[in-house]
C-alpha atoms as a PDB file:
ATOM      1  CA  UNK A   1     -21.067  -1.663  35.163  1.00  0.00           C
ATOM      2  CA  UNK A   2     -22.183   1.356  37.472  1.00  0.00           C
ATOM      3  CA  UNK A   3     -25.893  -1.009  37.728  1.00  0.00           C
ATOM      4  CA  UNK A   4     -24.530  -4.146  38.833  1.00  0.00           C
ATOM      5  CA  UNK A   5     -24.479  -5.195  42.393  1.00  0.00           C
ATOM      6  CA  UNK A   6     -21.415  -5.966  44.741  1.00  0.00           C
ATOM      7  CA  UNK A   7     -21.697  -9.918  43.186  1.00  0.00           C
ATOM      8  CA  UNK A   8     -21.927  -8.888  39.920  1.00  0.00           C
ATOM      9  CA  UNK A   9     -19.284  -6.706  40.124  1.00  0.00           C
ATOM     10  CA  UNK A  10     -16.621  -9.203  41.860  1.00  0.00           C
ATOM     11  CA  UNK A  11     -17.730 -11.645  38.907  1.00  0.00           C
ATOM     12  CA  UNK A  12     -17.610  -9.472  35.781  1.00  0.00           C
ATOM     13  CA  UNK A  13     -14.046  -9.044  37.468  1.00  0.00           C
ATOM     14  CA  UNK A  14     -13.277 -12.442  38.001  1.00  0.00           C
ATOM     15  CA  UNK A  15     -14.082 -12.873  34.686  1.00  0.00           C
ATOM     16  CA  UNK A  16     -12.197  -9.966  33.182  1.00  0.00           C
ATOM     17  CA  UNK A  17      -8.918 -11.277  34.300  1.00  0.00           C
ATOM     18  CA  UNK A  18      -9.802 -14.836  33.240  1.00  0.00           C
ATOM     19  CA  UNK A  19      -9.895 -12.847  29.547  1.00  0.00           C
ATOM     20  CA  UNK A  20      -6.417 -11.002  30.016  1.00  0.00           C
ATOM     21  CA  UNK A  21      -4.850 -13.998  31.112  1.00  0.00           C
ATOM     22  CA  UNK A  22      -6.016 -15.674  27.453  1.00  0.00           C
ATOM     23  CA  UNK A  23      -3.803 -13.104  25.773  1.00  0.00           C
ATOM     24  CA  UNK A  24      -1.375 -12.145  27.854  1.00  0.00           C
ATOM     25  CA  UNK A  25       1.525 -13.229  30.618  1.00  0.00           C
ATOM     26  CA  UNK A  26      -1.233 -13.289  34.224  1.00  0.00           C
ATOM     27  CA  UNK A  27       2.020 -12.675  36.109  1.00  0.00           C
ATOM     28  CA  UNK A  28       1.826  -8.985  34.004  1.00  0.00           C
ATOM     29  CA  UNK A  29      -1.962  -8.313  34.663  1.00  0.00           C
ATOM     30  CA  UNK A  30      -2.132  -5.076  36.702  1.00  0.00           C
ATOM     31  CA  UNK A  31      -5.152  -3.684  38.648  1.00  0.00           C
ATOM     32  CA  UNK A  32      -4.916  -1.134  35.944  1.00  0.00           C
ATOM     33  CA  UNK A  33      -5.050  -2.917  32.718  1.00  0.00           C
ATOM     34  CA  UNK A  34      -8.221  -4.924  34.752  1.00  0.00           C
ATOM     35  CA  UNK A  35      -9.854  -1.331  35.401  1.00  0.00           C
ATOM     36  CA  UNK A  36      -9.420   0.130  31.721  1.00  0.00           C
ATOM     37  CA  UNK A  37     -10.677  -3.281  30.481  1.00  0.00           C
ATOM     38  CA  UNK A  38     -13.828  -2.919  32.782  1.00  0.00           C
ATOM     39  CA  UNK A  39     -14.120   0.667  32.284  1.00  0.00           C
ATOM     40  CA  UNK A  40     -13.697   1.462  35.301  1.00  0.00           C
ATOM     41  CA  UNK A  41     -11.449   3.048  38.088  1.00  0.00           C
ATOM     42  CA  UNK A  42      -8.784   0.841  40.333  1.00  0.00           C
ATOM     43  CA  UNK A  43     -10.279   2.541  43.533  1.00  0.00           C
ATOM     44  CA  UNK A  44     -13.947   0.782  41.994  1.00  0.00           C
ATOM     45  CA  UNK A  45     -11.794  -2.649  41.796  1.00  0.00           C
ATOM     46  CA  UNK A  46     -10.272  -2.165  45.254  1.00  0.00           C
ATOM     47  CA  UNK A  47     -13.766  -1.593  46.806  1.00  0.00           C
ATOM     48  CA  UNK A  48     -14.426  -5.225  45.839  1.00  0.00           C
ATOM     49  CA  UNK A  49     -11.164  -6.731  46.434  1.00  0.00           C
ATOM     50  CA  UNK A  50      -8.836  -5.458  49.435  1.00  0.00           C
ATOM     51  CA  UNK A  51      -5.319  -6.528  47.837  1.00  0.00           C
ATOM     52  CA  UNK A  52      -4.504  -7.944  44.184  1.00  0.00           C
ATOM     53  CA  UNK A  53      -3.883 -11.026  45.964  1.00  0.00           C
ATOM     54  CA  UNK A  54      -7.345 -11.023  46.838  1.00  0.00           C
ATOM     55  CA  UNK A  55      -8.219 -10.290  43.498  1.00  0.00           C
ATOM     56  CA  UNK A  56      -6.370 -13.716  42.116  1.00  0.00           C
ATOM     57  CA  UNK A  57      -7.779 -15.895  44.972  1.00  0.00           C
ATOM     58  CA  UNK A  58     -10.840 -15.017  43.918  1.00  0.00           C
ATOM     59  CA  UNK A  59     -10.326 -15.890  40.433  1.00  0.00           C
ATOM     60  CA  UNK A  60      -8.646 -19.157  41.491  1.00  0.00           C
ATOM     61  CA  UNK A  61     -11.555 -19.798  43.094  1.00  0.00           C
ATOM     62  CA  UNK A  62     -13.956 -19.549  40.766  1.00  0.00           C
ATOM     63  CA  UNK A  63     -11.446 -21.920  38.865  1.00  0.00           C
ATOM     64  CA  UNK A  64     -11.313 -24.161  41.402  1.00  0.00           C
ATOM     65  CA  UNK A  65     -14.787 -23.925  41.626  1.00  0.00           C
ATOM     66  CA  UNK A  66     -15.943 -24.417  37.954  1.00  0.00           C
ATOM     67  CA  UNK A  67     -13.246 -27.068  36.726  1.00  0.00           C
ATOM     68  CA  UNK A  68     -14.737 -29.600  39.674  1.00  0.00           C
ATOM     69  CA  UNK A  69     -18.206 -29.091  38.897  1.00  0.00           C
ATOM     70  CA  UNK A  70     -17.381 -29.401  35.229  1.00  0.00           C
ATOM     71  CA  UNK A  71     -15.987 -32.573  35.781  1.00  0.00           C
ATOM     72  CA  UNK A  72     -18.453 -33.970  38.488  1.00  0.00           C
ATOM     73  CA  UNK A  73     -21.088 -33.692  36.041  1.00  0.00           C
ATOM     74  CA  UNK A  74     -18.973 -35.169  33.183  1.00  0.00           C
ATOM     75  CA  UNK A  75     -18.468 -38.185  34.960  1.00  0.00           C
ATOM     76  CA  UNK A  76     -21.621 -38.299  37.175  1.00  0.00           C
ATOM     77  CA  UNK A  77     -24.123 -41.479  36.743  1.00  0.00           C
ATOM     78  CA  UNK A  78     -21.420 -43.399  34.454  1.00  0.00           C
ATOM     79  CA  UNK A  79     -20.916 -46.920  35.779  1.00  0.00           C
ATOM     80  CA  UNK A  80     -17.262 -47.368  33.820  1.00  0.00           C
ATOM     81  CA  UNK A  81     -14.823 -45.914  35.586  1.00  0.00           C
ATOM     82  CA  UNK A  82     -12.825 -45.493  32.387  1.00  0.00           C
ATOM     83  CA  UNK A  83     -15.684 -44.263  30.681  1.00  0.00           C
ATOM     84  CA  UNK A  84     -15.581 -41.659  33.621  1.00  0.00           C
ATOM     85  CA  UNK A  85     -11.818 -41.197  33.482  1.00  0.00           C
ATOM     86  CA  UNK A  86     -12.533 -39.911  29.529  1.00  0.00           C
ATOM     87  CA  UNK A  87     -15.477 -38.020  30.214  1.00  0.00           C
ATOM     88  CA  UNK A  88     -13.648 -35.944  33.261  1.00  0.00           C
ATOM     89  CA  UNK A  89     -11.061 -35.423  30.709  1.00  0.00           C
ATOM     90  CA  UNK A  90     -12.804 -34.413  28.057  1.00  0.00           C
ATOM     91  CA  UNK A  91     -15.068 -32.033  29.847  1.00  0.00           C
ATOM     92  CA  UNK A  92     -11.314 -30.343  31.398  1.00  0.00           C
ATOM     93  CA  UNK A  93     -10.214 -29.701  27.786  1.00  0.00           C
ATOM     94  CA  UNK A  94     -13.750 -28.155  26.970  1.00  0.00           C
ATOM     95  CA  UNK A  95     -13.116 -25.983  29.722  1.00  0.00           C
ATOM     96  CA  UNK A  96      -9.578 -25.473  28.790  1.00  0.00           C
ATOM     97  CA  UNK A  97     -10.710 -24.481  25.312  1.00  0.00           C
ATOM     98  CA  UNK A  98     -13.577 -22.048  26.246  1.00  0.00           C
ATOM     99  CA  UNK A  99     -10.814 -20.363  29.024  1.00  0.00           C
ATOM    100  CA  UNK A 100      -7.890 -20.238  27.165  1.00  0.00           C
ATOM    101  CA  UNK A 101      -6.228 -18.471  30.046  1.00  0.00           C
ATOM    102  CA  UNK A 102      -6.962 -20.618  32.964  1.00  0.00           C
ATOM    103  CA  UNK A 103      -4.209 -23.127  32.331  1.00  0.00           C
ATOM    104  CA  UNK A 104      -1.415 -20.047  32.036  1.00  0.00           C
ATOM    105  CA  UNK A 105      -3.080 -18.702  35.427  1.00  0.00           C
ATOM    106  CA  UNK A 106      -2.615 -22.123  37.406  1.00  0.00           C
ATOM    107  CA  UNK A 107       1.066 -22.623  36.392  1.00  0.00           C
ATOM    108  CA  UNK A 108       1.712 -18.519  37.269  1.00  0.00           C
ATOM    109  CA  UNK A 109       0.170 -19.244  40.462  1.00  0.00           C
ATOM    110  CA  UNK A 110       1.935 -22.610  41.470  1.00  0.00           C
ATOM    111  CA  UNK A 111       4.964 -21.247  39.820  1.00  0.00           C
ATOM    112  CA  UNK A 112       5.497 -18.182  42.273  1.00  0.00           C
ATOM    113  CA  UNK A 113       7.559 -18.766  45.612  1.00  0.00           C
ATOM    114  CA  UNK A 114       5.638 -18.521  49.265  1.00  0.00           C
ATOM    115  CA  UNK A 115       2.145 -18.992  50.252  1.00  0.00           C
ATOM    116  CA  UNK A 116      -0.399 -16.971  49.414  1.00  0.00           C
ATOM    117  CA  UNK A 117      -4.244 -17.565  49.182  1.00  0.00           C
ATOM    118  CA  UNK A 118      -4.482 -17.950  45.557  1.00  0.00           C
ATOM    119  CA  UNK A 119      -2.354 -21.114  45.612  1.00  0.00           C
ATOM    120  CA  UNK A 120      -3.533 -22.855  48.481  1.00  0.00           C
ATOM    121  CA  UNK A 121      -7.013 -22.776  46.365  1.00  0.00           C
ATOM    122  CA  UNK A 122      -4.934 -24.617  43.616  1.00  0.00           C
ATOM    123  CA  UNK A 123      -2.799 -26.572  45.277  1.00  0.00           C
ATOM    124  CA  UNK A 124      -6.163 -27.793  46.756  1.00  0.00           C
ATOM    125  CA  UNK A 125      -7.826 -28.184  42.922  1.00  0.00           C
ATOM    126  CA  UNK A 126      -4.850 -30.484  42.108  1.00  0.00           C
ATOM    127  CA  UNK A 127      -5.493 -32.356  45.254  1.00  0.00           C
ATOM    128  CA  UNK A 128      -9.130 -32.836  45.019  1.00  0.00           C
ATOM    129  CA  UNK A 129      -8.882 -33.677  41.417  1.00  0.00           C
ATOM    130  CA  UNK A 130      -6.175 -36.376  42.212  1.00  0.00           C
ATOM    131  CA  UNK A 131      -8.257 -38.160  44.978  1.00  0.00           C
ATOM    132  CA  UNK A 132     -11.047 -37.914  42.597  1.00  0.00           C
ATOM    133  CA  UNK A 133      -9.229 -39.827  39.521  1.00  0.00           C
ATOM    134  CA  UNK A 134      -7.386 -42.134  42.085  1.00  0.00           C
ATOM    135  CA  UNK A 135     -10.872 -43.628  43.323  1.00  0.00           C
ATOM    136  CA  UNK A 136     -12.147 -43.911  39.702  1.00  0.00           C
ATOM    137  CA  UNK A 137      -8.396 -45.951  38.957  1.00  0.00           C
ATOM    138  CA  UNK A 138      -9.182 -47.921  41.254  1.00  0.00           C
ATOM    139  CA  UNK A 139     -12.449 -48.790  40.770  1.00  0.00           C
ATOM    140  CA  UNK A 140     -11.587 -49.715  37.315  1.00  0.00           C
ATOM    141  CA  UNK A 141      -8.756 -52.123  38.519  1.00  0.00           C
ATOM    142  CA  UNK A 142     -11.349 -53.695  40.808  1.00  0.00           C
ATOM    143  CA  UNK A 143     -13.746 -54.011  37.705  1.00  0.00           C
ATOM    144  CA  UNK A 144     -10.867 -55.419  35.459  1.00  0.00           C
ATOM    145  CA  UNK A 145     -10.878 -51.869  33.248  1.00  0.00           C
ATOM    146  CA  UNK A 146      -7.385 -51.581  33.900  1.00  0.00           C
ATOM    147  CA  UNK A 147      -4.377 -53.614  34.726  1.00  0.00           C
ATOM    148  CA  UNK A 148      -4.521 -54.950  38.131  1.00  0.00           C
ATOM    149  CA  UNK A 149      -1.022 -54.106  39.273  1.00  0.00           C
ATOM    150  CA  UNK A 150      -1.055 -50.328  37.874  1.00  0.00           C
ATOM    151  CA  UNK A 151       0.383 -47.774  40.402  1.00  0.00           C
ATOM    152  CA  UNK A 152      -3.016 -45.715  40.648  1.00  0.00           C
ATOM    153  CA  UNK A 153      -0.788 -42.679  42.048  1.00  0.00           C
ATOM    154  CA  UNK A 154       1.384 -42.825  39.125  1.00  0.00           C
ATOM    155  CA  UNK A 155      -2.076 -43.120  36.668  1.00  0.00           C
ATOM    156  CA  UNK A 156      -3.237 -40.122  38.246  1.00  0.00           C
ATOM    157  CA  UNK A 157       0.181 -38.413  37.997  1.00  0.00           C
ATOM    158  CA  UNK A 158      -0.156 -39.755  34.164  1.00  0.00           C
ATOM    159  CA  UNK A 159      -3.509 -38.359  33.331  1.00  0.00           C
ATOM    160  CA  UNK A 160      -2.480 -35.005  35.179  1.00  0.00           C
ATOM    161  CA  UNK A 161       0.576 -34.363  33.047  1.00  0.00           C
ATOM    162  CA  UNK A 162      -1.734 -35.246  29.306  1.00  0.00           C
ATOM    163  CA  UNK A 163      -4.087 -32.492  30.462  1.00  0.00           C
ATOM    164  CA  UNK A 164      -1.012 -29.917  31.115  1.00  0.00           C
ATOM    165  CA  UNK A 165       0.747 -31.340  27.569  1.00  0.00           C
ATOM    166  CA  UNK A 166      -1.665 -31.358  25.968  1.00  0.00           C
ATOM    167  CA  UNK A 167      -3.981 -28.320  26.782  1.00  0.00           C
ATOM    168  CA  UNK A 168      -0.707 -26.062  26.716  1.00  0.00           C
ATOM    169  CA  UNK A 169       0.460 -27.812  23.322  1.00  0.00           C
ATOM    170  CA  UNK A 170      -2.672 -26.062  21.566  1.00  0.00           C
ATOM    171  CA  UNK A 171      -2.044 -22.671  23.170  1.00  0.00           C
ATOM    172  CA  UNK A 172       1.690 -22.368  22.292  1.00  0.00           C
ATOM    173  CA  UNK A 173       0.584 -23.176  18.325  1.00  0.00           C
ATOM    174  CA  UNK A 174      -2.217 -20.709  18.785  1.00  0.00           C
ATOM    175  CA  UNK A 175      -4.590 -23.182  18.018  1.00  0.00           C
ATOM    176  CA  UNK A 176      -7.178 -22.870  20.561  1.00  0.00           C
ATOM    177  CA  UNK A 177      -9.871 -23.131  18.642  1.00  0.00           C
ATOM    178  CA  UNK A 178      -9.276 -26.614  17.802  1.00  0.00           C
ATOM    179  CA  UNK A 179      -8.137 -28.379  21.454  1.00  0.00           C
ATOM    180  CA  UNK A 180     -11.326 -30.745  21.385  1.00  0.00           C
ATOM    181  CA  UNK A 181      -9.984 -32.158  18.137  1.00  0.00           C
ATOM    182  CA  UNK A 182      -7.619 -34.917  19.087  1.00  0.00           C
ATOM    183  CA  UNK A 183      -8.328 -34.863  22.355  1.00  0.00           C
ATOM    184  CA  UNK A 184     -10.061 -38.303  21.840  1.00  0.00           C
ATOM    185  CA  UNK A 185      -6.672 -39.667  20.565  1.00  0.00           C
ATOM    186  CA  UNK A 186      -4.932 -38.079  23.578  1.00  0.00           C
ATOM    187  CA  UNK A 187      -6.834 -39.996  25.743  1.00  0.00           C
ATOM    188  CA  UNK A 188      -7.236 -43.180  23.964  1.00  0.00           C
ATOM    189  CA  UNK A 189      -3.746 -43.544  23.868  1.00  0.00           C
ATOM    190  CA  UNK A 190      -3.605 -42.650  27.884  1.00  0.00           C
ATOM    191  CA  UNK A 191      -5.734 -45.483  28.536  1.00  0.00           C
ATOM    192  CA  UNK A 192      -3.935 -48.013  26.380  1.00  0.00           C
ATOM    193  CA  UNK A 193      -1.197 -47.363  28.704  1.00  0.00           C
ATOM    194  CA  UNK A 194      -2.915 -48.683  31.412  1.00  0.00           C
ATOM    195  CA  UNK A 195      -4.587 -51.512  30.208  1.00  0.00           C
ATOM    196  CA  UNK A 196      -0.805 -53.236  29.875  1.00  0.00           C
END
């Protein structure tokens, strides 16, 4: 740690609390349990962050961040919009499965009363990622994917709440590991529902 530059330092701590948060409650992550993890002091974190609430809009950030470029690739140079719809969501569990503790961090965050940088930056994922799926719903009613009269709001609202139910259902069995499995089904299923 004492080699790495200002960056690398503000990463590897971005990181570190994207670890806790796999294990434990984020809401009881403290500045100290992040320095012992990294070995280091809380003054050391604190010359990198200002505030802890600096500290978790910079890891909401990187969420942000990540998740959309995850996606984007998923789903870029696909021509179905379905086949993009499954792709985005299947690259989001991926992610979900190799960060355990990014779904527990989003709700914490959304979950708390009052503004505060952290959850503009998701409230903003949620509504980037919901324009994003909208366009592809409708672009697959235009293409005659879908059903025609399907409420593309309420098909985004749909494929929103599968991810949550289904990426938390995994985590509360302590089955991590295996969150890709069905995932297929999940989906599969998802789209059936619009195609009525």
């Amino acid at each position: 740690v004492k080699n790495l530059s200002a960056d690398e330092r503000r990463a590897m701590t971005v990181q570190t609390v994207i670890d806790l948060a796999a294990g434990q409650d984020p809401g009881e992550i403290t500045t100290a349990a992040i320095a012992q993890h990294m070995q280091v002091t809380q003054g050391a974190l604190f010359r990198h962050f200002p505030s802890k609430e600096a500290l978790w809009g910079s890891v909401m950030g990187w969420v942000a961040e990540q998740l959309m470029a995850r996606i984007e690739q998923a789903a870029s140079g696909l021509e179905s919009p379905t086949a993009a719809l499954q792709a985005m969501f299947m690259a989001h569990i991926a992610f979900v499965s190799e960060h355990p503790g990014v779904p527990r961090m989003l709700f914490g965050v959304l979950q708390k009363p009052g503004p505060s940088p952290a959850k503009q930056l998701a409230q903003r994922l949620l509504e980037m990622y919901a324009t994003r799926l909208q366009g592809l719903i409708e672009r697959a009613k235009v293409q005659g994917e879908v059903h025609p009269e399907i409420d593309a709001r309420a098909a985004v609202l749909l494929f929103i709440v599968n991810l949550i139910g289904y990426g938390f259902g995994p985590l509360l069995a302590g089955d991590i590991m295996h969150i890709k499995r069905n995932a297929p089904g999940v989906f599969a299923l998802y789209l059936r529902s619009l195609r009525v």
